[in-house]
Protein backbone atom coordinates (compact mmCIF):
# COMPACT_ATOMS: atom_id res chain seq x y z
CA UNK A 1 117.80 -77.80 12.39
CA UNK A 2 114.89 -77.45 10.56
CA UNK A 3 116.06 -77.66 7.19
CA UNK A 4 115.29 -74.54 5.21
CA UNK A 5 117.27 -73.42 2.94
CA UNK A 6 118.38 -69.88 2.75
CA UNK A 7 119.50 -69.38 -0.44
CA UNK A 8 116.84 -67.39 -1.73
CA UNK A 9 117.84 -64.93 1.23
CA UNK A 10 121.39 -64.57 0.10
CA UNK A 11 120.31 -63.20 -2.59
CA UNK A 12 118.77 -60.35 -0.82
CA UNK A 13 120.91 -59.38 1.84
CA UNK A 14 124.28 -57.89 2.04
CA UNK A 15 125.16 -59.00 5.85
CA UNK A 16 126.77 -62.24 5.77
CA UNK A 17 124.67 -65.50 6.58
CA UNK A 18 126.36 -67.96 9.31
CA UNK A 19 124.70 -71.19 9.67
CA UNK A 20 125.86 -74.49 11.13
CA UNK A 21 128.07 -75.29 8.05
CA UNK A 22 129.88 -72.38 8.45
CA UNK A 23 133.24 -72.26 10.63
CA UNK A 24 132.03 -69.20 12.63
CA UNK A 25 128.91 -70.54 14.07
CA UNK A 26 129.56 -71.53 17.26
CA UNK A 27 131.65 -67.98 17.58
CA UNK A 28 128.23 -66.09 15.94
CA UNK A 29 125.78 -68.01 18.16
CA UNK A 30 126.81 -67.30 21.41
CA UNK A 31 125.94 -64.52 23.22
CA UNK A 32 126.75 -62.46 26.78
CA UNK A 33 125.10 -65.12 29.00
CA UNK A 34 127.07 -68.16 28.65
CA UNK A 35 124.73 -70.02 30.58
CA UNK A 36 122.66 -69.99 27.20
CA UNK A 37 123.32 -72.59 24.54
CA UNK A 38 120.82 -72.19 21.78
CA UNK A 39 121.57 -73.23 18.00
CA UNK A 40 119.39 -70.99 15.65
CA UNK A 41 118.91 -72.05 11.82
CA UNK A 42 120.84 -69.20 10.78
CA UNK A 43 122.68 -65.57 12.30
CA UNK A 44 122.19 -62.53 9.78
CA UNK A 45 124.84 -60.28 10.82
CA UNK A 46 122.73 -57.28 9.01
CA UNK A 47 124.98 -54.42 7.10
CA UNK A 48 121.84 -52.10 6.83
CA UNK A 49 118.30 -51.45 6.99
CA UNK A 50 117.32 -53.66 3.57
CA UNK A 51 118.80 -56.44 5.37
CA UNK A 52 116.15 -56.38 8.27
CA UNK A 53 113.22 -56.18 5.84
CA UNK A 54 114.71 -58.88 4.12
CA UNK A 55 114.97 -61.37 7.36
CA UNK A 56 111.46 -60.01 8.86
CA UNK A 57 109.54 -61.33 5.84
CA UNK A 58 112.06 -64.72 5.51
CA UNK A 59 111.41 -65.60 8.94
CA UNK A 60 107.47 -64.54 8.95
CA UNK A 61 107.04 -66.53 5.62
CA UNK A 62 108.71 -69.29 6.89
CA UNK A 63 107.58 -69.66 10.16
CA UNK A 64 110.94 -69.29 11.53
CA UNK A 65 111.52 -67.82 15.22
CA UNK A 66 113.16 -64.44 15.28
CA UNK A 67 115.58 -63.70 17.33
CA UNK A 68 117.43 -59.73 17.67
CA UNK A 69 120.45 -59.11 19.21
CA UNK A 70 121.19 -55.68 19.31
CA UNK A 71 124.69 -56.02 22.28
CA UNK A 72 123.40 -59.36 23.21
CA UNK A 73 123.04 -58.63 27.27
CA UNK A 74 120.40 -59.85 27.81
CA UNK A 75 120.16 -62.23 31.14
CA UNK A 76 117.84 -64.61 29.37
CA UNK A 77 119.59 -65.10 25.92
CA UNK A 78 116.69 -63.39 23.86
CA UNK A 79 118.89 -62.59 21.50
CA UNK A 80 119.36 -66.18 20.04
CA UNK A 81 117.08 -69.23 20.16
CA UNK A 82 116.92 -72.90 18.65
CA UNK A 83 115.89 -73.49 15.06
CA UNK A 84 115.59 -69.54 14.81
CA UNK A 85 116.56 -66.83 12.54
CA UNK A 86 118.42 -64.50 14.71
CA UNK A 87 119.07 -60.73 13.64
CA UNK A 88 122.23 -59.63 14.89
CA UNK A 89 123.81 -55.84 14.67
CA UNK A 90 127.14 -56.36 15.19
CA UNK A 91 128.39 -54.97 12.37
CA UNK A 92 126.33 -51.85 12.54
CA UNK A 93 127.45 -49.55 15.16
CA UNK A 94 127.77 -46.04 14.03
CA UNK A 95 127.28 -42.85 15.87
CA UNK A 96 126.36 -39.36 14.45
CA UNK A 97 126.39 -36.92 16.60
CA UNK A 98 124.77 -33.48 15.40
CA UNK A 99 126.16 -30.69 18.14
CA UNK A 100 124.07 -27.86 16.48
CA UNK A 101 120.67 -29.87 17.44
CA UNK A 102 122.07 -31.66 20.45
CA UNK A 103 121.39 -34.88 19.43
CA UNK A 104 122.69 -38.25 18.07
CA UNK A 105 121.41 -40.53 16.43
CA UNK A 106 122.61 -44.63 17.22
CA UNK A 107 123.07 -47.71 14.79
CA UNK A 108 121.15 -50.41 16.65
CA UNK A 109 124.60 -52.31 17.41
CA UNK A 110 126.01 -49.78 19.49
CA UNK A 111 127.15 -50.29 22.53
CA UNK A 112 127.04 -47.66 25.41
CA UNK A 113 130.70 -47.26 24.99
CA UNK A 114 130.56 -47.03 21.45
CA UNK A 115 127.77 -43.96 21.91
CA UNK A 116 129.67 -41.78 24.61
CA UNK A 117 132.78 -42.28 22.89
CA UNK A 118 131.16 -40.75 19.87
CA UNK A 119 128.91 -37.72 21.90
CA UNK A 120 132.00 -37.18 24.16
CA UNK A 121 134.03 -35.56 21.86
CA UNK A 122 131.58 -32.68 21.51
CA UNK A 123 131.12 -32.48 25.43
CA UNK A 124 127.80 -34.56 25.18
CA UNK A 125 126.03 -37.60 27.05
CA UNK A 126 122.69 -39.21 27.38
CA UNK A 127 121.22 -41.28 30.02
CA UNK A 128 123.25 -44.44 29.20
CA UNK A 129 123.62 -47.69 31.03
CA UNK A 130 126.59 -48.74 34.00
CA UNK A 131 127.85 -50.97 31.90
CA UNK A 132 129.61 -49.94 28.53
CA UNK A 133 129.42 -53.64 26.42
CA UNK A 134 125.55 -52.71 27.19
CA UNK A 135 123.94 -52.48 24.05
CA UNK A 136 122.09 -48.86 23.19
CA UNK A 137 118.90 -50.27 21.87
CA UNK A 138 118.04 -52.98 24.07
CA UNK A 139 118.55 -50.95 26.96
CA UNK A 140 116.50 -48.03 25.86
CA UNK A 141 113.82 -50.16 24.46
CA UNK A 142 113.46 -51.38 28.30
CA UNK A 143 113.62 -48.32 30.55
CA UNK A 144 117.36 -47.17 30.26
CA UNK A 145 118.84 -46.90 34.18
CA UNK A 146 121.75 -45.19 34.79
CA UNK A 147 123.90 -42.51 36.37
CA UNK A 148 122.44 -39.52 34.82
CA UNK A 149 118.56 -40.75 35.23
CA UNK A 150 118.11 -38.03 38.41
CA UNK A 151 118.97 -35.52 36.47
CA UNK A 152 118.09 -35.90 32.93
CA UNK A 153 115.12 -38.89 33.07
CA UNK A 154 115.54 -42.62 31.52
CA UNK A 155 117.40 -43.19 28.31
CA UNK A 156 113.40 -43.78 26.84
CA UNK A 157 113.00 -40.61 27.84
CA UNK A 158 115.69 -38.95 26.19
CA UNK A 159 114.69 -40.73 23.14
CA UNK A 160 113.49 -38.20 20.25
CA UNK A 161 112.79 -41.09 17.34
CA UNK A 162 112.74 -44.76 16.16
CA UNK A 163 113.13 -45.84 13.05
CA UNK A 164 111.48 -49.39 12.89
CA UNK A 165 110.66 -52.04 10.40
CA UNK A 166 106.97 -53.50 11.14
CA UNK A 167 105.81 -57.51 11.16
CA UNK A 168 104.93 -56.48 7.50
CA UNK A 169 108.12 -55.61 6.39
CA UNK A 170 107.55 -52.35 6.34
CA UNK A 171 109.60 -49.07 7.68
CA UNK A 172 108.47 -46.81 10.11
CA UNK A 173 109.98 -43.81 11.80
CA UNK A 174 108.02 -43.57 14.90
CA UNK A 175 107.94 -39.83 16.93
CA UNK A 176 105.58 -37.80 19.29
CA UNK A 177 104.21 -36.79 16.12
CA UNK A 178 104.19 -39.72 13.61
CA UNK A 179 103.08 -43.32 14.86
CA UNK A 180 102.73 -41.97 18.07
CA UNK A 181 101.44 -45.23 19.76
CA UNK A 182 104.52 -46.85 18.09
CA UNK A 183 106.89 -43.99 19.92
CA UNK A 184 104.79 -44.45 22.81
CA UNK A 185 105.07 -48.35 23.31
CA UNK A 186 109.07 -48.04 22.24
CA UNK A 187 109.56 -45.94 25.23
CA UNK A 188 109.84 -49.02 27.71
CA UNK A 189 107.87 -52.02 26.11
CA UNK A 190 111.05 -53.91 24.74
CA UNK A 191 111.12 -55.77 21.51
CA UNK A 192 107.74 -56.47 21.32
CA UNK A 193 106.40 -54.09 18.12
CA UNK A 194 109.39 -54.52 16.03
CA UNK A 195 112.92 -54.70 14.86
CA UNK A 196 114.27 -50.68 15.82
CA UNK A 197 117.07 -50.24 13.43
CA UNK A 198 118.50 -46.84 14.44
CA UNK A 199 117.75 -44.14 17.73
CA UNK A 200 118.17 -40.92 18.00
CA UNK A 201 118.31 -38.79 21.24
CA UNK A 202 118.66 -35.97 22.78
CA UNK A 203 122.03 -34.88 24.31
CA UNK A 204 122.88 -33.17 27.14
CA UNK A 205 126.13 -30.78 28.22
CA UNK A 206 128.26 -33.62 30.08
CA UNK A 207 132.13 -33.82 29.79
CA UNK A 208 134.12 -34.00 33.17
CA UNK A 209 132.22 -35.54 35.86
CA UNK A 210 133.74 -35.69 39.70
CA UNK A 211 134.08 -39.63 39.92
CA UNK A 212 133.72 -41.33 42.81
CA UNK A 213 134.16 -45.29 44.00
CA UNK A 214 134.29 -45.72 47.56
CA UNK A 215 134.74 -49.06 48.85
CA UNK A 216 133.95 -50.08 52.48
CA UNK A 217 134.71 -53.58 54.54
CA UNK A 218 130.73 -54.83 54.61
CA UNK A 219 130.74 -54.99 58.46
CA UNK A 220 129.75 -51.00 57.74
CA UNK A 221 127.20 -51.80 55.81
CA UNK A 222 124.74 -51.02 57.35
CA UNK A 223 126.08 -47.41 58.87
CA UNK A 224 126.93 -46.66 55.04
CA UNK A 225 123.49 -48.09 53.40
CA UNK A 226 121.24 -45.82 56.31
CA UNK A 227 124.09 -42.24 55.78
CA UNK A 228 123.48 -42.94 51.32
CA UNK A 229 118.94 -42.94 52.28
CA UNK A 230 119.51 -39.98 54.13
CA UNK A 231 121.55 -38.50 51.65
CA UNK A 232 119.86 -39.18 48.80
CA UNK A 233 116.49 -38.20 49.84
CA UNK A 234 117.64 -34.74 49.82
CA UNK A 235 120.67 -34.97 47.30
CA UNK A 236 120.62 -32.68 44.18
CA UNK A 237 119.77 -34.59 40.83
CA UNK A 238 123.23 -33.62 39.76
CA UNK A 239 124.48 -36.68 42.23
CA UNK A 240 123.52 -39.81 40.51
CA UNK A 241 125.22 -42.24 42.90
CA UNK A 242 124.36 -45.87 43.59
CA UNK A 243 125.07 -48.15 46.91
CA UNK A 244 126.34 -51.72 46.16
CA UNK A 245 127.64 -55.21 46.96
CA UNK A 246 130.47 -56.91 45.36
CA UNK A 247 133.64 -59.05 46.07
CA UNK A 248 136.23 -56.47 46.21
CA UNK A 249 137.81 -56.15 42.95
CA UNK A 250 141.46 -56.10 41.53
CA UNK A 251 141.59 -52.62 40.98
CA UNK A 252 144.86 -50.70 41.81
CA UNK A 253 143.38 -48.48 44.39
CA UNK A 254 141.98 -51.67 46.24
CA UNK A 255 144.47 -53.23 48.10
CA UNK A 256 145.01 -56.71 47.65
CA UNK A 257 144.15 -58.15 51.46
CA UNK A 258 140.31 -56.72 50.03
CA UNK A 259 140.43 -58.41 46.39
CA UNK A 260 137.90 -61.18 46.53
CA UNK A 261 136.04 -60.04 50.16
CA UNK A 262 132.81 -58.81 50.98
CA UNK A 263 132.40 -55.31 50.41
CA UNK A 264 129.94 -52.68 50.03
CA UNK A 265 130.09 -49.77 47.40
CA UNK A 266 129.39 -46.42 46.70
CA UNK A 267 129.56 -45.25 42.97
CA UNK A 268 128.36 -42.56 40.88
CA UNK A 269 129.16 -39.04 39.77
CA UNK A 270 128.65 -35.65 40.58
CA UNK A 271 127.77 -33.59 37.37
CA UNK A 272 127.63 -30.09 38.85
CA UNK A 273 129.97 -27.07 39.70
CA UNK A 274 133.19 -29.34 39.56
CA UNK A 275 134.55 -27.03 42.37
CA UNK A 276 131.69 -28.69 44.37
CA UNK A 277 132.99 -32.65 43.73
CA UNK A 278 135.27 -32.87 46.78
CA UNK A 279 132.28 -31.55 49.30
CA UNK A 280 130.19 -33.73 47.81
CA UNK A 281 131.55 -36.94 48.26
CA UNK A 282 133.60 -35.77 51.41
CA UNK A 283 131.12 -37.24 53.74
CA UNK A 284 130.68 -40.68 52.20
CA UNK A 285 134.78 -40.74 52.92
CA UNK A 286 134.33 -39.84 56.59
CA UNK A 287 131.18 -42.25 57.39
CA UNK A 288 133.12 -45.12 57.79
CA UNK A 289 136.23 -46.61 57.27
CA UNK A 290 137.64 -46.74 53.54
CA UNK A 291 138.90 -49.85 51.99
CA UNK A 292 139.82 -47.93 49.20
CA UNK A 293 138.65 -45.56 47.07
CA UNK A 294 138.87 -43.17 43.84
CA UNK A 295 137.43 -39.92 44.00
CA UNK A 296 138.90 -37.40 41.45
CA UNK A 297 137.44 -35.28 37.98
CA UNK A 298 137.11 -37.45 35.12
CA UNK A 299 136.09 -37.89 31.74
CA UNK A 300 131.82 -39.18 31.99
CA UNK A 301 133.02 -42.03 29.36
CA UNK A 302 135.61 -43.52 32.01
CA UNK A 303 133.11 -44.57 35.05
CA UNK A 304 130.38 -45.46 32.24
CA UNK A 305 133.18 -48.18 30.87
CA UNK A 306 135.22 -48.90 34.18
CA UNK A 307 133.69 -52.18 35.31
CA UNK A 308 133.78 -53.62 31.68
CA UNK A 309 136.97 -55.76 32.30
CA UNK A 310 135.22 -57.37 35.40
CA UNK A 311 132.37 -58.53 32.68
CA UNK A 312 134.15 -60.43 29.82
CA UNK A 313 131.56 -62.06 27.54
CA UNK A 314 130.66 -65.88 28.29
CA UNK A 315 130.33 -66.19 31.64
CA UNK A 316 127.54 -67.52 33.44
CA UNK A 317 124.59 -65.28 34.05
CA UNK A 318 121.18 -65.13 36.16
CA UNK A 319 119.08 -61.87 37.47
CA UNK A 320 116.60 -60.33 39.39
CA UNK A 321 115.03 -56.90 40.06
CA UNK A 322 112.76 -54.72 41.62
CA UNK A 323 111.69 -51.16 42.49
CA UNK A 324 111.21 -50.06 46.10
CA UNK A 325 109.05 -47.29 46.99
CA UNK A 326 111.73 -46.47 50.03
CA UNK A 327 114.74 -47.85 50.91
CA UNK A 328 113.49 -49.03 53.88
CA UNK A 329 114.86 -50.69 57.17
CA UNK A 330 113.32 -53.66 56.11
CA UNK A 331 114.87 -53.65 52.75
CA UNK A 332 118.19 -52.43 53.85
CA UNK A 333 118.03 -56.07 56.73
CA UNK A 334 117.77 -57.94 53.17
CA UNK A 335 120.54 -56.51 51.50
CA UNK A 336 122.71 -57.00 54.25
CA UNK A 337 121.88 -60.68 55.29
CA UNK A 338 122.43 -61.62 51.29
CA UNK A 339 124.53 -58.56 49.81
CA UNK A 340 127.36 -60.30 52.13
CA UNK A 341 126.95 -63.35 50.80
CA UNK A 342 128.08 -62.32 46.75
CA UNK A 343 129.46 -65.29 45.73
CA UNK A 344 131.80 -64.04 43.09
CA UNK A 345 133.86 -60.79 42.02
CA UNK A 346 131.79 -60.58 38.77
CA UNK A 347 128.88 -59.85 40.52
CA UNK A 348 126.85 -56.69 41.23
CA UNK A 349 124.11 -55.93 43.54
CA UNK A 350 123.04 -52.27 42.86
CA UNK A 351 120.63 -50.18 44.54
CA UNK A 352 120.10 -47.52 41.61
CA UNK A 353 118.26 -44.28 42.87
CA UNK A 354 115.79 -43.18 40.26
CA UNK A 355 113.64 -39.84 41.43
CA UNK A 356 114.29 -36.29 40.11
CA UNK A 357 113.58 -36.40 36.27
CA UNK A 358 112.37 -39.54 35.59
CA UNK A 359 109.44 -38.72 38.57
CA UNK A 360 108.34 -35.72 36.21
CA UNK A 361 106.76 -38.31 33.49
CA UNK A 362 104.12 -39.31 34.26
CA UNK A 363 102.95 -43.32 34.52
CA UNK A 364 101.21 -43.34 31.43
CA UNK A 365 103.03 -40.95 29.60
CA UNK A 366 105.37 -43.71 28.08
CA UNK A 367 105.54 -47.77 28.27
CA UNK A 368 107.59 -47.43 31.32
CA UNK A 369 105.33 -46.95 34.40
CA UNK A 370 107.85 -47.03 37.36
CA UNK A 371 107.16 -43.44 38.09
CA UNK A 372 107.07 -43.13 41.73
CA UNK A 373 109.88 -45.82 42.59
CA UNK A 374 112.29 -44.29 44.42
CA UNK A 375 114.95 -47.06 43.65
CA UNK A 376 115.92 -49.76 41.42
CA UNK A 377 118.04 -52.83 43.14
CA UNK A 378 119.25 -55.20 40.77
CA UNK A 379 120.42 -58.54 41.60
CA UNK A 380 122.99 -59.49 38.81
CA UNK A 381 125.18 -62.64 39.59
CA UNK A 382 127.63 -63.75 37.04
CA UNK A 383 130.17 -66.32 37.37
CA UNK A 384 132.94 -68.12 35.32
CA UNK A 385 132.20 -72.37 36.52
CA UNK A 386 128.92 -73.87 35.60
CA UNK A 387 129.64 -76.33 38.70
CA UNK A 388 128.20 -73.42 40.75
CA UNK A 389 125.11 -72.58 38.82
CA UNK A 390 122.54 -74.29 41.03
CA UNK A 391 124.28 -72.49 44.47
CA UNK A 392 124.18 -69.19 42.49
CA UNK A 393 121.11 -69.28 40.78
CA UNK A 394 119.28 -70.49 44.64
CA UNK A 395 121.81 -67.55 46.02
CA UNK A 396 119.30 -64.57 43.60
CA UNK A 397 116.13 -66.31 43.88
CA UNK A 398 116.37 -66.40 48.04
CA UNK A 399 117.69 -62.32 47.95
CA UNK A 400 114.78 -61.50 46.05
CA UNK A 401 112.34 -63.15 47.79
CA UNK A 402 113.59 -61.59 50.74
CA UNK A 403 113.33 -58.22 49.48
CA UNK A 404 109.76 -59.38 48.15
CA UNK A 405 107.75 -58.11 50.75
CA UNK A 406 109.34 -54.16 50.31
CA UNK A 407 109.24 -54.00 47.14
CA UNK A 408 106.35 -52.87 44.26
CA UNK A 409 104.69 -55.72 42.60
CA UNK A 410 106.83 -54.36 39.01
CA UNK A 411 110.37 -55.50 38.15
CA UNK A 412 112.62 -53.79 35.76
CA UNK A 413 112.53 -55.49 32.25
CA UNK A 414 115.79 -55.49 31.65
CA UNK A 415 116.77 -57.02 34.47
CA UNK A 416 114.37 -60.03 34.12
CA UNK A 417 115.62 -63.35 33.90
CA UNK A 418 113.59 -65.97 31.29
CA UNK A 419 111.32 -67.42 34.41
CA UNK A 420 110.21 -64.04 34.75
CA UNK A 421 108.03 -64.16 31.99
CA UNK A 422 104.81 -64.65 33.84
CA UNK A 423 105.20 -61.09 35.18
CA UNK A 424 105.10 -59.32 32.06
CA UNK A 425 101.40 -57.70 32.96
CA UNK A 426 102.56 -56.86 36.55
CA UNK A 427 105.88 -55.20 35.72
CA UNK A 428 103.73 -53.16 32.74
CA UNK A 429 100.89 -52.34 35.49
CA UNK A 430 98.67 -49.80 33.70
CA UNK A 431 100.44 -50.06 30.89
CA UNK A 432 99.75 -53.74 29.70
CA UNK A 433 96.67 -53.15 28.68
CA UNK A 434 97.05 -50.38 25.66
CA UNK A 435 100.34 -52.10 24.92
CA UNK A 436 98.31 -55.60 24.03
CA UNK A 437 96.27 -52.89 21.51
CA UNK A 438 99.23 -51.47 19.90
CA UNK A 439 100.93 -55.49 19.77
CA UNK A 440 97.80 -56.06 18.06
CA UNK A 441 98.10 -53.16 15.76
CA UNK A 442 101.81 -53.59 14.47
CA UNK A 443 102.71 -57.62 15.81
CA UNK A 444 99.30 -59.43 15.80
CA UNK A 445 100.67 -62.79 14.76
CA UNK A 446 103.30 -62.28 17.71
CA UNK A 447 106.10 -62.83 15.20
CA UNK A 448 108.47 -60.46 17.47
CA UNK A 449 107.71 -62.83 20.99
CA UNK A 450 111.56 -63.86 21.30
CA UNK A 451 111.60 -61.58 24.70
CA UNK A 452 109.40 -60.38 27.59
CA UNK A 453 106.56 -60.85 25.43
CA UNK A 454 103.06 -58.63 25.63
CA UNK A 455 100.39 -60.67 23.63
CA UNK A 456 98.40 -59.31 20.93
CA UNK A 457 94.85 -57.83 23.15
């Protein structure tokens, strides 16, 4: 540790202050990926806004790393790091939901769960992640993929404000029309400009949703991966549906001679005429033959949270990802040579499909440039022994090479793992360059670098 003291601090903050004298520490430390073992100076778990102004200017006048952690998902661990000060939300989650306007507006601790649990009771939903422990920010902040993207854009998209508090210590609410760069940059460029201490969005009419997980032995693979291209490139945006490898999991309507073997997956939902849900996911029942499956009307909030008790926090954790322009023949070789290899229940390979809305912004019209990308595959391997990192870890680096040669130069942020830092201009593509100018503008010391960092220009 590097032996500041941070009394002076407790007398400004109202969050309690948990440093390595504390009982808690280890507990307040760790985050998602428990692959990551960092020990920061201190963890501020913030009760409100003067709390962040109070750490930004501690750690800035004291030369002290800063860390956020808005859920704490991230692959990497950039939500913690040694000898830091490390922001943490926890304890500020709230949701208020304005039905009148049609939009919400999100704590920066929130959790995806935490948000449609809140907009749901008014019959309301967002673009939110698959995964409901996902934190809010730090998945808007980065793109924001998930099953309602087709149809209503990214969750940056959907984004109406920020408020923010600046390098300086100062707030900002940032909008199309006030610090516009700032809005601009926060729509996809990460963590780079500053710590974002609330969201609000814009809601859309989503309540029951016809659910469907369809679950097939993976010697179909490859008849189910080329029937969901075809279907897909002519689906309506109301079917936000993704195609996937796992280890089949204990789930009731799986039975147990699958739990544990190579499968492939269908999910998603179809957010139309309910009366249309059978017909729609008919087919994908008839393709091939069914392992098992749930297809059946449900509440939005239950698929958005259903795989959280697959993804307990602490496990180990490393990722990859990509866009493809096509889900080509070539692509869909790589998937199955690796995708029926997954070496453990906890992890998901997803082949997100992401036209419809978020193809009507433009490249340049926010951070996020992946505006022609047809699909999104994310490698995400997570396991429980640390014996097994090195197989694992080769395991995602030799998929994604193979699907290296179909895919765009770009990766998805959020799905970047720490070695992936050296793409940061690539995966920003015409982008990088005004976001350097607006890192200058609001972050020219780099203070706020604890992530996929864009240097100052």
């Amino acid at each position: 540790m590097n032996g500041i003291s941070f009394d002076s601090l407790r007398e400004q903050v109202r969050g309690q202050i948990i440093t390595s004298a504390d009982a808690d520490y280890d507990a307040a430390r760790a985050v998602y990926n428990g692959m990551i073992d960092k020990r920061p100076a201190a963890v501020v778990r913030v009760s409100q806004v003067a709390d962040v102004i109070a750490c930004v200017n501690f750690a800035r006048d004291n030369s002290l790393d800063l860390a956020v952690r808005g859920g704490g998902h991230s692959a990497p661990g950039f939500g913690t790091s040694d000898d830091a000060l490390v922001i943490d939300f926890v304890n500020t989650r709230g949701v208020r939901v304005d039905p009148a306007r049609g939009t919400a507006r999100s704590e920066a601790g929130a959790t995806w769960a935490d948000f449609n649990h809140a907009t749901h009771a008014f019959g309301l939903a967002t673009t939110g992640g698959i995964v409901g422990s996902t934190g809010v920010s730090g998945l808007t902040l980065g793109g924001g993929i998930g099953y309602l993207n087709r149809k209503f854009g990214l969750s940056c998209d959907n984004l109406l404000s920020a408020d923010v508090v600046t390098a300086e210590g100062k707030f900002l609410t940032a909008t199309e029309s006030e610090n516009e760069d700032l809005f601009w940059a926060l729509r996809g460029g990460g963590g780079n400009f500053g710590v974002v201490t609330s969201l609000e969005y814009r809601l859309h009419p989503v309540d029951v949703v016809h659910t469907g997980i369809i679950i097939y032995p993976v010697e179909h693979a490859e008849t189910v991966a080329d029937f969901y291209r075809e279907t897909m490139n002519s689906a309506p945006e109301e079917f936000g549906a993704f195609l996937g490898f796992h280890q089949g999991p204990p789930v009731p309507f799986l039975p147990e001679e699958w739990h544990g073997k190579p499968v492939c997956v269908v999910v998603g939902m179809w957010t139309g005429d309910m009366a249309e849900g059978p017909a729609r996911w008919q087919p994908f029942l008839d393709v091939a033959p069914v392992a098992g499956s749930m297809v059946a009307p449900m509440p939005y909030t239950f698929l958005n949270s259903a795989f959280d008790p697959l993804l307990p926090k602490g496990m180990q954790a490393y990722w990859k990802a990509a866009f493809l322009a096509e889900l080509n023949d070539g692509a869909i070789k790589a998937h199955l040579e690796y995708g029926s290899r997954v070496p453990s229940v906890q992890t998901s390979v997803h082949i997100y499909p992401i036209d419809g809305a978020v193809h009507r912004v433009g490249a340049m019209e926010t951070a996020f440039p992946n505006r022609t990308a047809k699909f999104s595959p994310v490698i995400a391997c997570m396991w429980d022994d640390p014996a097994d990192n090195t197989a694992n870890i080769a395991w995602v680096r030799d998929y994604a090479a193979a699907l290296q040669p179909f895919s765009d130069t770009a990766g998805y942020i959020n799905f970047m793992d720490g070695d992936d830092l050296p793409k940061v201009a690539e995966n920003y593509g015409p982008n990088f360059r005004r976001l350097t100018e607006i890192k200058a503008k609001y972050d020219p010391q780099n203070l706020f670098h604890v992530n996929q960092n864009i240097p100052s220009a």
